[in-house]
PDB file of N, CA and C in Angstrom:
ATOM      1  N   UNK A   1       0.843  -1.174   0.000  1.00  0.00           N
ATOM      2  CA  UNK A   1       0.000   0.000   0.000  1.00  0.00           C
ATOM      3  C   UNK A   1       0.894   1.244   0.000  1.00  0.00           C
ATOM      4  N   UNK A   2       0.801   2.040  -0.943  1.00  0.00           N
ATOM      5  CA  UNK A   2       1.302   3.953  -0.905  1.00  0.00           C
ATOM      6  C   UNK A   2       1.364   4.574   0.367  1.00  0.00           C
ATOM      7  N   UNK A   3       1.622   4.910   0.726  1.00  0.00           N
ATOM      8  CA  UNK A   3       1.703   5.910   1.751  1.00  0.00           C
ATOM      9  C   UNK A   3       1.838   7.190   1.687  1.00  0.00           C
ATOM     10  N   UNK A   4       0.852   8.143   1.433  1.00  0.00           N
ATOM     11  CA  UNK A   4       0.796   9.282   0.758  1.00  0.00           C
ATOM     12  C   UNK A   4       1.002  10.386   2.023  1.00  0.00           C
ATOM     13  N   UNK A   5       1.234  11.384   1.845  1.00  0.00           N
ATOM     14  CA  UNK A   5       1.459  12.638   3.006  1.00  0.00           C
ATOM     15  C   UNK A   5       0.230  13.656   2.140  1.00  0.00           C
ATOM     16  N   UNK A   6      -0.397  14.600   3.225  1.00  0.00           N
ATOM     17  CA  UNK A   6      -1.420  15.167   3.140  1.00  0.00           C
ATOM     18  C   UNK A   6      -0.651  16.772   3.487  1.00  0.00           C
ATOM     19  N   UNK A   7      -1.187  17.382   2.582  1.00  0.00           N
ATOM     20  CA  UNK A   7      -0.703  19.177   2.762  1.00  0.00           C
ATOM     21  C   UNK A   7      -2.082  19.773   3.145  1.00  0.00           C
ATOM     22  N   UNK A   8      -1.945  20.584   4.496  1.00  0.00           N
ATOM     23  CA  UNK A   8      -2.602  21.491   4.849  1.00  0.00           C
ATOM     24  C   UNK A   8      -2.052  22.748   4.297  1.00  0.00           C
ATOM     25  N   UNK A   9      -3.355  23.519   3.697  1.00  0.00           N
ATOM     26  CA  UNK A   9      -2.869  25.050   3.844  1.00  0.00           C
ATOM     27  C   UNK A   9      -3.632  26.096   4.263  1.00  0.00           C
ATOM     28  N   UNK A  10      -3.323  26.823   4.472  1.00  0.00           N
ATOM     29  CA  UNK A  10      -4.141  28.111   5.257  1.00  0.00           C
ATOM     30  C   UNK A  10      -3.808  29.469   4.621  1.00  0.00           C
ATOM     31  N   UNK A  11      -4.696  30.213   3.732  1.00  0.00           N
ATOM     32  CA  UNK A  11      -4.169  31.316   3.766  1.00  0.00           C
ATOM     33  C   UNK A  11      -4.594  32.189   4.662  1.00  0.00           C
ATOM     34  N   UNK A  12      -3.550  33.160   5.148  1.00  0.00           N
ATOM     35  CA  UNK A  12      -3.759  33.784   5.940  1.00  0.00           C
ATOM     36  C   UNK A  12      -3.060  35.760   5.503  1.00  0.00           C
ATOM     37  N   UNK A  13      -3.553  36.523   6.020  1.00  0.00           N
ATOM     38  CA  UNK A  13      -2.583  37.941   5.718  1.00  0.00           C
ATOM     39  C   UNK A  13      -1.769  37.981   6.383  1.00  0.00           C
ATOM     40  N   UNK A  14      -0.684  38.719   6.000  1.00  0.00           N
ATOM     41  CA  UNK A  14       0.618  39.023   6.583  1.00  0.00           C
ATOM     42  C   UNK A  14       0.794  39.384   7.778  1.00  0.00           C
ATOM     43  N   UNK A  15      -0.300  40.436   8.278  1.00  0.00           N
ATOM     44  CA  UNK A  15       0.146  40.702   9.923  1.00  0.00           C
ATOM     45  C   UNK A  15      -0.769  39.564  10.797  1.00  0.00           C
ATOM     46  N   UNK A  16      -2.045  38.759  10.548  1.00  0.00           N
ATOM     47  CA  UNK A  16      -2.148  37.737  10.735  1.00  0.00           C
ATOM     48  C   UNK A  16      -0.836  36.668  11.240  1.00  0.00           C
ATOM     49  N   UNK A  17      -0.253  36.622   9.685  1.00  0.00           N
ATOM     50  CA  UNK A  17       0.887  35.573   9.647  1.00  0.00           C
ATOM     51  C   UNK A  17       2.360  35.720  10.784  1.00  0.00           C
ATOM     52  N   UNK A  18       1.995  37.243  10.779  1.00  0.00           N
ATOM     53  CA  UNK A  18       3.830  37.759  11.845  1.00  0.00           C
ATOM     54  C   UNK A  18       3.481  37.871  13.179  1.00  0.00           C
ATOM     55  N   UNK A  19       1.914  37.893  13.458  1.00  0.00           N
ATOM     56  CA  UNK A  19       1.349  37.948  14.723  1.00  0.00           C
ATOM     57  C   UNK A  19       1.248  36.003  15.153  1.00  0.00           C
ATOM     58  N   UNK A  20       0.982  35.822  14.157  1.00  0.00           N
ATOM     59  CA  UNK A  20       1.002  33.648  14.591  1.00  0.00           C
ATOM     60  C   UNK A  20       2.257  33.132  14.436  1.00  0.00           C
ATOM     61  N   UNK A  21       2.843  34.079  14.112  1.00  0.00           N
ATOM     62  CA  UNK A  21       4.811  33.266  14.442  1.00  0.00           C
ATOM     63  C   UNK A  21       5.509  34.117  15.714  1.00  0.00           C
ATOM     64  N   UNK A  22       4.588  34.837  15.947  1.00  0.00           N
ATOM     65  CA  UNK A  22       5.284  35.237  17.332  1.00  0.00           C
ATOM     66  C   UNK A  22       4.686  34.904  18.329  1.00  0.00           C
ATOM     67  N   UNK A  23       3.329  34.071  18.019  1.00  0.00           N
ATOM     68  CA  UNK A  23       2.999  33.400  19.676  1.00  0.00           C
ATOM     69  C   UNK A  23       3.890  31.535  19.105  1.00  0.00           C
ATOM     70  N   UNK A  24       4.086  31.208  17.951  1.00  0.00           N
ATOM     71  CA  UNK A  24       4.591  29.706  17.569  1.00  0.00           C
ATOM     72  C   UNK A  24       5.418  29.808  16.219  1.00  0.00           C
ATOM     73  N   UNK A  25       6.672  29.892  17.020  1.00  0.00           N
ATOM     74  CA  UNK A  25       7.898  30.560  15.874  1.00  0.00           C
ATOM     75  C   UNK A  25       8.101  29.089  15.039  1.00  0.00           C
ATOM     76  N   UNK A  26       7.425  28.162  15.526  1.00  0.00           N
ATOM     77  CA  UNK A  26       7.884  26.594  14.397  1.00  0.00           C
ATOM     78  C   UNK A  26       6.008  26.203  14.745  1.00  0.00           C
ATOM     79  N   UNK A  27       5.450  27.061  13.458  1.00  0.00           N
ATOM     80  CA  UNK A  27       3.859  26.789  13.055  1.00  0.00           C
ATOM     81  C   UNK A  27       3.756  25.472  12.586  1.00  0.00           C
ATOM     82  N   UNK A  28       4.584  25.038  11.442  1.00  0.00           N
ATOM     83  CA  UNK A  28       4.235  23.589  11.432  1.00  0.00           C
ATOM     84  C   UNK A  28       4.587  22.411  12.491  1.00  0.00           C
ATOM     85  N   UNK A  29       5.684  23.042  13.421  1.00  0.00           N
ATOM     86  CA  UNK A  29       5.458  21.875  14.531  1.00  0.00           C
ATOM     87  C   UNK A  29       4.417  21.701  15.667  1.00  0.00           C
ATOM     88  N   UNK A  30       4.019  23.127  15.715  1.00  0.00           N
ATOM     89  CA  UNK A  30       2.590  23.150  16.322  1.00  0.00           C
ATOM     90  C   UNK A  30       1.299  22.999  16.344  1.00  0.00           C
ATOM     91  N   UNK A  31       1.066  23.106  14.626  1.00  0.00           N
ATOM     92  CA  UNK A  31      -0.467  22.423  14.210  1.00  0.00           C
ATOM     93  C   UNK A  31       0.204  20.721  13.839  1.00  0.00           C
ATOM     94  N   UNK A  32       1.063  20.456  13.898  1.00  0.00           N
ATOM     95  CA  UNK A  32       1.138  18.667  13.646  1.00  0.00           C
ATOM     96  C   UNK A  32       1.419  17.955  15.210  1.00  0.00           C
ATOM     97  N   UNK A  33       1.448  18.947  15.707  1.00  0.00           N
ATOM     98  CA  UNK A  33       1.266  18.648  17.458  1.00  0.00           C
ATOM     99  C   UNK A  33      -0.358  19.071  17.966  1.00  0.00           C
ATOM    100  N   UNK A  34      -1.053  19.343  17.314  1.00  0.00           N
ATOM    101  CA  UNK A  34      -2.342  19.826  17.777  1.00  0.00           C
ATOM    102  C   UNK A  34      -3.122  18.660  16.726  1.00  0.00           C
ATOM    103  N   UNK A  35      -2.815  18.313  15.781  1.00  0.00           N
ATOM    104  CA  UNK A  35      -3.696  17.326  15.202  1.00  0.00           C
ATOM    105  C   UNK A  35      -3.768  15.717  15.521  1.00  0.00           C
ATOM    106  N   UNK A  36      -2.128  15.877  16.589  1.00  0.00           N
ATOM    107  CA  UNK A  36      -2.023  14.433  17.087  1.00  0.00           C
ATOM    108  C   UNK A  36      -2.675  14.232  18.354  1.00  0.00           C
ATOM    109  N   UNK A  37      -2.504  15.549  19.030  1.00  0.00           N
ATOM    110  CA  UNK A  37      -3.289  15.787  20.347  1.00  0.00           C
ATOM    111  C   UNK A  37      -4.745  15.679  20.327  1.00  0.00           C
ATOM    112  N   UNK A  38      -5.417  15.785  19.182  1.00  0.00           N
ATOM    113  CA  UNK A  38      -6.874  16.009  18.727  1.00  0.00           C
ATOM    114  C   UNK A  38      -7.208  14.307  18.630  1.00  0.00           C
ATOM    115  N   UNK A  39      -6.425  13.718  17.596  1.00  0.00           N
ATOM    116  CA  UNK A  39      -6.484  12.449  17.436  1.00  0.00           C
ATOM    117  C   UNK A  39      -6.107  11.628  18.680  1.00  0.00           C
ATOM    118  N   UNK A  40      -5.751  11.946  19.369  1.00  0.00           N
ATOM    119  CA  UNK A  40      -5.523  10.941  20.563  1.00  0.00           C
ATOM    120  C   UNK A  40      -6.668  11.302  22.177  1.00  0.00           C
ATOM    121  N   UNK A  41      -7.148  12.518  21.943  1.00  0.00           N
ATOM    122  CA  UNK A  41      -8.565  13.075  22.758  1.00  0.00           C
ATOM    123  C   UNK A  41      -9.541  11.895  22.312  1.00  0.00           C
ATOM    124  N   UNK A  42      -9.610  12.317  20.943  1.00  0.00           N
ATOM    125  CA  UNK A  42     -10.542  11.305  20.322  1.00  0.00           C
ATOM    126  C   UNK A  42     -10.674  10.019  20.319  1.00  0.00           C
ATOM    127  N   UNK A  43      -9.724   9.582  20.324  1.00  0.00           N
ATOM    128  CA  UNK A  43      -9.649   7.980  20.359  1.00  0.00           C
ATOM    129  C   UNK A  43      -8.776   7.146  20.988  1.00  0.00           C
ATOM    130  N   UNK A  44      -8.489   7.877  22.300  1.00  0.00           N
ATOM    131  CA  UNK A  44      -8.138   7.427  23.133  1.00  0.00           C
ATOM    132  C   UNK A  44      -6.310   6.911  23.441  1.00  0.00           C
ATOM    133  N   UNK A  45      -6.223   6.267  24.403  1.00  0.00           N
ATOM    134  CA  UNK A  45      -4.680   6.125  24.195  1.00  0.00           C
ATOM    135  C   UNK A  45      -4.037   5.007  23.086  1.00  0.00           C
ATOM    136  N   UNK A  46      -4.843   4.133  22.506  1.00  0.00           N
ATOM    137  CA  UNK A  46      -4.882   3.278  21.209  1.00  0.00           C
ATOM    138  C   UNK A  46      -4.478   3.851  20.226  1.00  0.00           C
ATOM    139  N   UNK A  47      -4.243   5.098  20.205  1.00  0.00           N
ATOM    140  CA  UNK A  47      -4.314   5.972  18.797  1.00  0.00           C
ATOM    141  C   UNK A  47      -2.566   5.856  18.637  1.00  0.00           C
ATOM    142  N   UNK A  48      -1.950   5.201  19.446  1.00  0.00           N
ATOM    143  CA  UNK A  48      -0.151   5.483  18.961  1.00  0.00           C
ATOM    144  C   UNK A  48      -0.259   4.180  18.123  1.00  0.00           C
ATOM    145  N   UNK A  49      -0.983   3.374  18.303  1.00  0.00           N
ATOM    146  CA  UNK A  49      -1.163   1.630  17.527  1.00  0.00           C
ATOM    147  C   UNK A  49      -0.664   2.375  15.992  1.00  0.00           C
ATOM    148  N   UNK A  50      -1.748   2.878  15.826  1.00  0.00           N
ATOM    149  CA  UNK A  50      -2.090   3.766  14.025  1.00  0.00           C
ATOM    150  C   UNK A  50      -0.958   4.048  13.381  1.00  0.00           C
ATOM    151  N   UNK A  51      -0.562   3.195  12.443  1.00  0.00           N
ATOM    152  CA  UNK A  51       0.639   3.151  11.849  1.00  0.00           C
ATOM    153  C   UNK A  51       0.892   4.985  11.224  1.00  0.00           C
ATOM    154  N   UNK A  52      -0.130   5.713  11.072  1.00  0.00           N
ATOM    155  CA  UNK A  52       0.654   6.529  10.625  1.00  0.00           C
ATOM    156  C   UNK A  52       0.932   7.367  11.549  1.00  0.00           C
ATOM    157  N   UNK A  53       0.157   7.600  12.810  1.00  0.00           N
ATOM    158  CA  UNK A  53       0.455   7.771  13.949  1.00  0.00           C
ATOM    159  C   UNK A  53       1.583   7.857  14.250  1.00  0.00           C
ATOM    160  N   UNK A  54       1.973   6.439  14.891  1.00  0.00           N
ATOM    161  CA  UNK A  54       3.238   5.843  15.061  1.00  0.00           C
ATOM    162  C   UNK A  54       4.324   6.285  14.079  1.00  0.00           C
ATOM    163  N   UNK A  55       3.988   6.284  12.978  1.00  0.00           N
ATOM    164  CA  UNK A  55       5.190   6.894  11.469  1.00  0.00           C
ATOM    165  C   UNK A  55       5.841   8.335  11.901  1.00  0.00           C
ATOM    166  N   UNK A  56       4.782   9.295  12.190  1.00  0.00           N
ATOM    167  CA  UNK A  56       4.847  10.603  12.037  1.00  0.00           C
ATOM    168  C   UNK A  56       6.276  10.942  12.710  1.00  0.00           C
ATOM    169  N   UNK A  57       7.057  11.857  11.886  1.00  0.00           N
ATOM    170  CA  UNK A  57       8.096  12.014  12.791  1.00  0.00           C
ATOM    171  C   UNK A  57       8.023  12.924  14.073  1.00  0.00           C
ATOM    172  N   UNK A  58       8.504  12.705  15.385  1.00  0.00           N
ATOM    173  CA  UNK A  58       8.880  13.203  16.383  1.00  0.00           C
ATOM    174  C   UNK A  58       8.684  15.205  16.127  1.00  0.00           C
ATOM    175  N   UNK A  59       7.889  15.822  16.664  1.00  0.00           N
ATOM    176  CA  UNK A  59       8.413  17.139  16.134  1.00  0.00           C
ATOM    177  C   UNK A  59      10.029  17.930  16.746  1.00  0.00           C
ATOM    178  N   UNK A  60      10.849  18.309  15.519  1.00  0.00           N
ATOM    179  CA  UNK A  60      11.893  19.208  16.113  1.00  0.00           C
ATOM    180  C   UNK A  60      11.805  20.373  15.532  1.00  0.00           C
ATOM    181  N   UNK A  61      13.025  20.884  15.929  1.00  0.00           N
ATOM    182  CA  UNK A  61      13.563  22.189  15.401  1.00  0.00           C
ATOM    183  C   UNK A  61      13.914  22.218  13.860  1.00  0.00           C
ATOM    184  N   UNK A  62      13.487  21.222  13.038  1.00  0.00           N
ATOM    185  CA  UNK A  62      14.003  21.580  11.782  1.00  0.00           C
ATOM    186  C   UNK A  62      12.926  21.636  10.733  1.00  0.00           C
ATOM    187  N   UNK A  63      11.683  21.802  11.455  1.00  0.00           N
ATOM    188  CA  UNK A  63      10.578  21.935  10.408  1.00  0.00           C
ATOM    189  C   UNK A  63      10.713  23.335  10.444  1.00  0.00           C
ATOM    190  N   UNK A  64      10.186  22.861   9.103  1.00  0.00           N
ATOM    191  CA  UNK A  64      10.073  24.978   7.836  1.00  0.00           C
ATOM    192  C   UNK A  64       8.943  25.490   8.885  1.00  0.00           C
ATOM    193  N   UNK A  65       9.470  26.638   8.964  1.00  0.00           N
ATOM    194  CA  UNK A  65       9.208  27.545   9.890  1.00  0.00           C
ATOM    195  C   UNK A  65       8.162  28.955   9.459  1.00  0.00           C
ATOM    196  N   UNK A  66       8.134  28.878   7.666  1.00  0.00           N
ATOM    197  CA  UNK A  66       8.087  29.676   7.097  1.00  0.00           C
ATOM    198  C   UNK A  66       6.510  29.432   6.172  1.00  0.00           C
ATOM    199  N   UNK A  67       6.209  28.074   6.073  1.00  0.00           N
ATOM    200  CA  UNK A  67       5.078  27.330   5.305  1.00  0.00           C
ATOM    201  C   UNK A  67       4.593  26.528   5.740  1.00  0.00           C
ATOM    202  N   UNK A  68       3.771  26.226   5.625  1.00  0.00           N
ATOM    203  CA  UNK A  68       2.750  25.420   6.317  1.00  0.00           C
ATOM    204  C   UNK A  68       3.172  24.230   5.324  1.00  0.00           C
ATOM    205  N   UNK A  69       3.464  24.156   4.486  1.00  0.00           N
ATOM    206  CA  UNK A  69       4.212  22.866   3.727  1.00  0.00           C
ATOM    207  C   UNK A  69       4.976  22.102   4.770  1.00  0.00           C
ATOM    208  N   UNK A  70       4.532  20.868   4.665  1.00  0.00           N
ATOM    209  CA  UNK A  70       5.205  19.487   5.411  1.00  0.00           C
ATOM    210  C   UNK A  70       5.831  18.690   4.701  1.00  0.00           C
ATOM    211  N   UNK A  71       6.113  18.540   3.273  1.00  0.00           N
ATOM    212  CA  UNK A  71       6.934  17.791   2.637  1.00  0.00           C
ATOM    213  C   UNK A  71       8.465  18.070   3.008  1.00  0.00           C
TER     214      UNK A  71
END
């Protein structure tokens, strides 16, 4: 089976955008930390089983900081 990756995007305006990197200076490590947190509210502590779950990498310091792009 493929294993495909999914792109969120958001447009947003600029002082929007410089006002949401100064409360979460690494935006994509924080909405892929809020969608795992969502998924695991939801369905309990079983949800690390979920292979893609389980796949997702660890969040660090080296996600783009700049785009909401996750590739």
């Amino acid at each position: 089976m493929e294993t495909r990756e999914r792109v969120i995007s958001v447009s947003l305006n600029e002082s929007d955008w410089q006002a949401f990197l100064k409360l979460h200076p690494q935006p994509v490590v924080w909405l892929r930390e809020r969608i795992q947190e969502s998924l695991r509210l939801r369905s309990g502590p079983a949800i690390g089983d979920h292979p893609a779950i389980a796949a997702a990498p660890a969040a660090t310091g080296a996600a783009n900081t700049t785009s909401a792009t996750t590739r």
